[in-house]
N, C-alpha and C. Protein backbone atom coordinates (compact mmCIF):
# COMPACT_ATOMS: atom_id res chain seq x y z
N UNK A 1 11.09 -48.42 196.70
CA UNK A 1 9.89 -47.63 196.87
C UNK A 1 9.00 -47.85 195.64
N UNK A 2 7.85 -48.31 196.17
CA UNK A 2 6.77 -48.29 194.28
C UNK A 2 6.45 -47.09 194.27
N UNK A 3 5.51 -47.08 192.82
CA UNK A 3 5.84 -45.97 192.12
C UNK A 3 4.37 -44.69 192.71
N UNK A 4 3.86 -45.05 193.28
CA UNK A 4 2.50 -44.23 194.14
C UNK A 4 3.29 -43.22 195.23
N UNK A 5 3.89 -44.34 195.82
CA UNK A 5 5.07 -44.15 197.03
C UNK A 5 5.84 -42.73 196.40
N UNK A 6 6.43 -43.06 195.71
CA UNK A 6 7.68 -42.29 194.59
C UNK A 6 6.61 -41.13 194.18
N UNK A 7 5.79 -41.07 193.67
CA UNK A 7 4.82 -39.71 193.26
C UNK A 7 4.42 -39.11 194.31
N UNK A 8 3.80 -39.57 195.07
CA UNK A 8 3.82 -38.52 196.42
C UNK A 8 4.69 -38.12 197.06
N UNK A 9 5.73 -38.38 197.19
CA UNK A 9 7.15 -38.02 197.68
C UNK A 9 7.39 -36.80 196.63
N UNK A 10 7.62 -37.38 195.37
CA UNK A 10 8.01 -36.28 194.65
C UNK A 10 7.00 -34.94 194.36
N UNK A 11 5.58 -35.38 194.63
CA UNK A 11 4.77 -33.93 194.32
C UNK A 11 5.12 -33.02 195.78
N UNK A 12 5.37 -33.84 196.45
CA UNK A 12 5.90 -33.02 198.26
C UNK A 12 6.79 -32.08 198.22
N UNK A 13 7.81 -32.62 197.46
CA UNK A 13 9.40 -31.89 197.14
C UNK A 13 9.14 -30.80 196.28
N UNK A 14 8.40 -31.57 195.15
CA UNK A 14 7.55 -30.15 194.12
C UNK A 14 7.18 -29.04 194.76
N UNK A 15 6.44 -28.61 195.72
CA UNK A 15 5.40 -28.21 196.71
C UNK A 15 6.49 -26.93 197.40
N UNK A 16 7.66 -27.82 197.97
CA UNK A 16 8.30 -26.88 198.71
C UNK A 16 9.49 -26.25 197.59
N UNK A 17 9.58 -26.87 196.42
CA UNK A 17 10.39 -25.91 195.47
C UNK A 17 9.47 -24.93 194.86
N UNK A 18 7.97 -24.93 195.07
CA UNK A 18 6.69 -23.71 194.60
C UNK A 18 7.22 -22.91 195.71
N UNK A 19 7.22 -23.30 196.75
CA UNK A 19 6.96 -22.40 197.94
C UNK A 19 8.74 -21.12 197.56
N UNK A 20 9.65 -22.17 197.25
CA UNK A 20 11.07 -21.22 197.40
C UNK A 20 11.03 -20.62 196.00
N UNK A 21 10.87 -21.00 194.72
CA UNK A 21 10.51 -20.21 193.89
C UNK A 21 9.22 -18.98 194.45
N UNK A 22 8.48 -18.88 194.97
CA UNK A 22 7.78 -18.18 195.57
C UNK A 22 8.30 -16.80 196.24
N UNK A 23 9.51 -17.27 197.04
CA UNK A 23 10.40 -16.19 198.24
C UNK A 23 11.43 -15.26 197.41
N UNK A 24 11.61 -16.43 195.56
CA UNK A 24 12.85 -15.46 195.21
C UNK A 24 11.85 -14.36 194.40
N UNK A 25 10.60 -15.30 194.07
CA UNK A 25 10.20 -13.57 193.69
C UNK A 25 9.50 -12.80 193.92
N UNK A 26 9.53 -12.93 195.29
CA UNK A 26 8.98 -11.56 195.84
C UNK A 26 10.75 -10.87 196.58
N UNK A 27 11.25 -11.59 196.62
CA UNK A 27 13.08 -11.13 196.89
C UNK A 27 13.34 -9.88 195.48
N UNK A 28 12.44 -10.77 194.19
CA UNK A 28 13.11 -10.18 193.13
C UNK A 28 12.32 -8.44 192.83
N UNK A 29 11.17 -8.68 193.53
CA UNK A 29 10.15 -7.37 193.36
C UNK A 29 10.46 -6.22 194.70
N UNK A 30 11.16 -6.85 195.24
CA UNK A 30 12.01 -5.89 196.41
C UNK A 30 13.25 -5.52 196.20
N UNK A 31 13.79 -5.82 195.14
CA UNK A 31 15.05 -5.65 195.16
C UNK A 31 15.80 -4.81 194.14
N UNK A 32 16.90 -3.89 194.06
CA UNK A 32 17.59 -2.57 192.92
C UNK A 32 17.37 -3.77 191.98
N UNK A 33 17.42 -2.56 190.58
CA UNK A 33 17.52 -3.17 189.36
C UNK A 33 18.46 -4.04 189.42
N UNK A 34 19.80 -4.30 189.13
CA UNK A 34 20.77 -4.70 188.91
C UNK A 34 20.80 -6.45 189.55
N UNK A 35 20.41 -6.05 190.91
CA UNK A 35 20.13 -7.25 191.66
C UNK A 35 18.75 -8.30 191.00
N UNK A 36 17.86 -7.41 191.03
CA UNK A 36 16.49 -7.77 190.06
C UNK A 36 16.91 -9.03 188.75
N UNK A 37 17.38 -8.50 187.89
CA UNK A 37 17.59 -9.51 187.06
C UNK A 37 18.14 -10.75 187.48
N UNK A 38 19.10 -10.90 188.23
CA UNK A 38 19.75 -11.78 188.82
C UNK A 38 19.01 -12.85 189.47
N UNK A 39 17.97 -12.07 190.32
CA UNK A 39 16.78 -13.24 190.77
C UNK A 39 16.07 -13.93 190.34
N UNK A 40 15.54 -12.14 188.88
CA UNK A 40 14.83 -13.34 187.47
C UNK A 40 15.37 -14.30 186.91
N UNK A 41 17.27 -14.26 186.76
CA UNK A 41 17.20 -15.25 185.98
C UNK A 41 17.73 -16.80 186.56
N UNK A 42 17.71 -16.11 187.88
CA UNK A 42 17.45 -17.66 189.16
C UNK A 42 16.30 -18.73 188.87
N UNK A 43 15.27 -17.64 189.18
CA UNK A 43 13.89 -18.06 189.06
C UNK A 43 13.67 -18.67 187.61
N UNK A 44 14.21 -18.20 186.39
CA UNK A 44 13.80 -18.61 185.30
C UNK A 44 14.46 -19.78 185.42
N UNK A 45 15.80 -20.42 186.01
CA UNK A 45 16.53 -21.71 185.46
C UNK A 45 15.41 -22.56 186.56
N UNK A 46 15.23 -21.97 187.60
CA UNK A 46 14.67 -22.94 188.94
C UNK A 46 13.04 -23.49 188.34
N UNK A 47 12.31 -22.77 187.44
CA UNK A 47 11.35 -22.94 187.03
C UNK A 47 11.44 -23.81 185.91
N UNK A 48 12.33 -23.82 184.92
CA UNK A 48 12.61 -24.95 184.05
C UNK A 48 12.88 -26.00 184.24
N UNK A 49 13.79 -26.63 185.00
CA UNK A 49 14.11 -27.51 185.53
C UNK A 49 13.18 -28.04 186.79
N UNK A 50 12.03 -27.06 187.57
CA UNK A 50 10.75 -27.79 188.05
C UNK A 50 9.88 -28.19 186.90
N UNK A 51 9.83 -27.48 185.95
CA UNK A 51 8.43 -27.78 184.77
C UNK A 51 9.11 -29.29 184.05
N UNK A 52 10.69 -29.68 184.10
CA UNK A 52 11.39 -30.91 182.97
C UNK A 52 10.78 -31.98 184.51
N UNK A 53 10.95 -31.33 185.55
CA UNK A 53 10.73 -32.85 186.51
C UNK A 53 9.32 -32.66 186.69
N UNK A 54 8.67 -31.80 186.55
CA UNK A 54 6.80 -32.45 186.38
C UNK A 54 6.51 -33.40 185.37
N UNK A 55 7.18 -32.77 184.20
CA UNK A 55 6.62 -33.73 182.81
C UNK A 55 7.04 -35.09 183.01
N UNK A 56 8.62 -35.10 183.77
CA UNK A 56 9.03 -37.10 183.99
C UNK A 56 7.88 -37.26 185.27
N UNK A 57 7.53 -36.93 186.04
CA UNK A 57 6.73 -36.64 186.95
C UNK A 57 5.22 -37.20 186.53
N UNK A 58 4.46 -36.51 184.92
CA UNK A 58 3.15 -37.04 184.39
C UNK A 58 3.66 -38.32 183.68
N UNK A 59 4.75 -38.61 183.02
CA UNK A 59 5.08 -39.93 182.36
C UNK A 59 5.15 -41.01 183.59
N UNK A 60 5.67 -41.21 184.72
CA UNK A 60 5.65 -41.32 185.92
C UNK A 60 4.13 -42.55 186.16
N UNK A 61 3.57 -41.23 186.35
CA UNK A 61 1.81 -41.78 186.78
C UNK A 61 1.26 -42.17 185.77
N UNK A 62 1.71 -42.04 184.10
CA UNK A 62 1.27 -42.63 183.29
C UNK A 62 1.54 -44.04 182.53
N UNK A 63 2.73 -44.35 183.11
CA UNK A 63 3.05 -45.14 182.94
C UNK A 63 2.64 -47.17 183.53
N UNK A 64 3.53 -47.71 182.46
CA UNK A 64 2.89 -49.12 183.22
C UNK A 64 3.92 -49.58 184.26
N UNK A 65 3.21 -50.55 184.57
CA UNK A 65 4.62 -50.75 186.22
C UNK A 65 6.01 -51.77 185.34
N UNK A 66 5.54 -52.17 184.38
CA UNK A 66 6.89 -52.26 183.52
C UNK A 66 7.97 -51.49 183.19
N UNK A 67 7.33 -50.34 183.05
CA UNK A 67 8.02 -49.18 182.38
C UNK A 67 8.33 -48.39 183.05
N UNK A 68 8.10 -48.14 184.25
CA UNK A 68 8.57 -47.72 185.67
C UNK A 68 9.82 -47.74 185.63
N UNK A 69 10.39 -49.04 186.35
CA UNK A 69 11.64 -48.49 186.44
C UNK A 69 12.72 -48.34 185.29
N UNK A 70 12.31 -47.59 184.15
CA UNK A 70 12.91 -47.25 182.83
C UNK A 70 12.91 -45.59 182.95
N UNK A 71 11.68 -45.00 183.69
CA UNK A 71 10.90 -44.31 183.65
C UNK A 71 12.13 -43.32 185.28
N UNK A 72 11.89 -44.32 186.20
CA UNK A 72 12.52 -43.87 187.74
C UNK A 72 13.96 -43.87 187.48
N UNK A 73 14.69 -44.11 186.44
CA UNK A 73 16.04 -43.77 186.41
C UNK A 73 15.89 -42.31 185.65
N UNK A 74 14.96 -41.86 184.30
CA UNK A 74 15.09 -40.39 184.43
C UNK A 74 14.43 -39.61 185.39
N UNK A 75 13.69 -40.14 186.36
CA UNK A 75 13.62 -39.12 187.52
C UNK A 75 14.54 -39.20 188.45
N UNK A 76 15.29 -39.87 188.68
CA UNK A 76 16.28 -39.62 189.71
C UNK A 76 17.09 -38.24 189.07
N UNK A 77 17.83 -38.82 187.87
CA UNK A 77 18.37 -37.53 187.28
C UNK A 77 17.66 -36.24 187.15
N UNK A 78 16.35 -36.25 187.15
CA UNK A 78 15.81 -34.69 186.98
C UNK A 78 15.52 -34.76 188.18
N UNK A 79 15.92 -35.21 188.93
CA UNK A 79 15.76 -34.61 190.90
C UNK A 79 16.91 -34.58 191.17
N UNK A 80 18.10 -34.85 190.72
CA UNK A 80 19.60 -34.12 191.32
C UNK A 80 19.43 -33.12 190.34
N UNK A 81 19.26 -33.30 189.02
CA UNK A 81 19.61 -31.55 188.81
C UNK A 81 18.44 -30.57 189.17
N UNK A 82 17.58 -30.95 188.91
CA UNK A 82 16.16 -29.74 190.45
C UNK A 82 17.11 -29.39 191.63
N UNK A 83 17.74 -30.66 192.34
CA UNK A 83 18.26 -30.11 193.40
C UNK A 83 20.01 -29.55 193.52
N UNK A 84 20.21 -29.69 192.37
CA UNK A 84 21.76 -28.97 192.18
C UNK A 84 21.05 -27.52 191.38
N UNK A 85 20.26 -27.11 190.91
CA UNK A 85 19.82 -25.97 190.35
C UNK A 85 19.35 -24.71 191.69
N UNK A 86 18.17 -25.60 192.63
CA UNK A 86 17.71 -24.83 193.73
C UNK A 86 19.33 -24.87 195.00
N UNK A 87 20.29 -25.82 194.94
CA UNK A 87 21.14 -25.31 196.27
C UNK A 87 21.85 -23.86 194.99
N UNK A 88 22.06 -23.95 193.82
CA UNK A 88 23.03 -22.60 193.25
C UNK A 88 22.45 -21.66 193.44
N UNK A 89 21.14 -22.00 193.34
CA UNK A 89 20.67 -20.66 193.52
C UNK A 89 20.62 -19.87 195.00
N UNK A 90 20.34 -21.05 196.07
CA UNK A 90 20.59 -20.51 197.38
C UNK A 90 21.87 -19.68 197.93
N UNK A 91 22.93 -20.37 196.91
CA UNK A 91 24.29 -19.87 197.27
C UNK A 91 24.82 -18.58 196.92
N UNK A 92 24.00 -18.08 195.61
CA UNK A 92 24.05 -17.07 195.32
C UNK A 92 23.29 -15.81 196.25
């Protein structure tokens, strides 16, 4: 996949991890104290780990097509752990 290909794919995936960060917190503003924190601190890991794969995300589009695929091996890794961060949190 080139790397245009690869950025729109990945701002897509971005998009629908806004949308589920979105559901836990309004989950978290409905919900007893006790439970409450628990969502916040869902939301806080799920939001870090979206903000580490935006930034490989702007290096990404900033980059030269040399440096690409130097570049697409740390985004693969910050898209399994985005997506091992958002299934823990589902499971919880």
């Amino acid at each position: 996949m080139d790397r245009d290909a690869y950025i729109e794919k990945t701002k897509a995936k971005i998009d629908e991890w806004n949308a589920e960060i979105a559901k836990y917190e309004a989950k978290a503003r409905e919900s007893q104290a006790d439970m409450k924190q628990k969502y916040e601190d869902q939301i806080a890991e799920m939001k870090k780990q979206r903000d580490e794969f935006e930034e490989k995300l702007r290096e990404a589009r900033d980059s030269s097509e040399k440096a690409w695929g130097d570049i697409r091996e740390g985004m693969e890794k910050a898209w399994n752990d985005m997506t091992t961060a958002f299934e823990r949190a589902f499971k919880r």
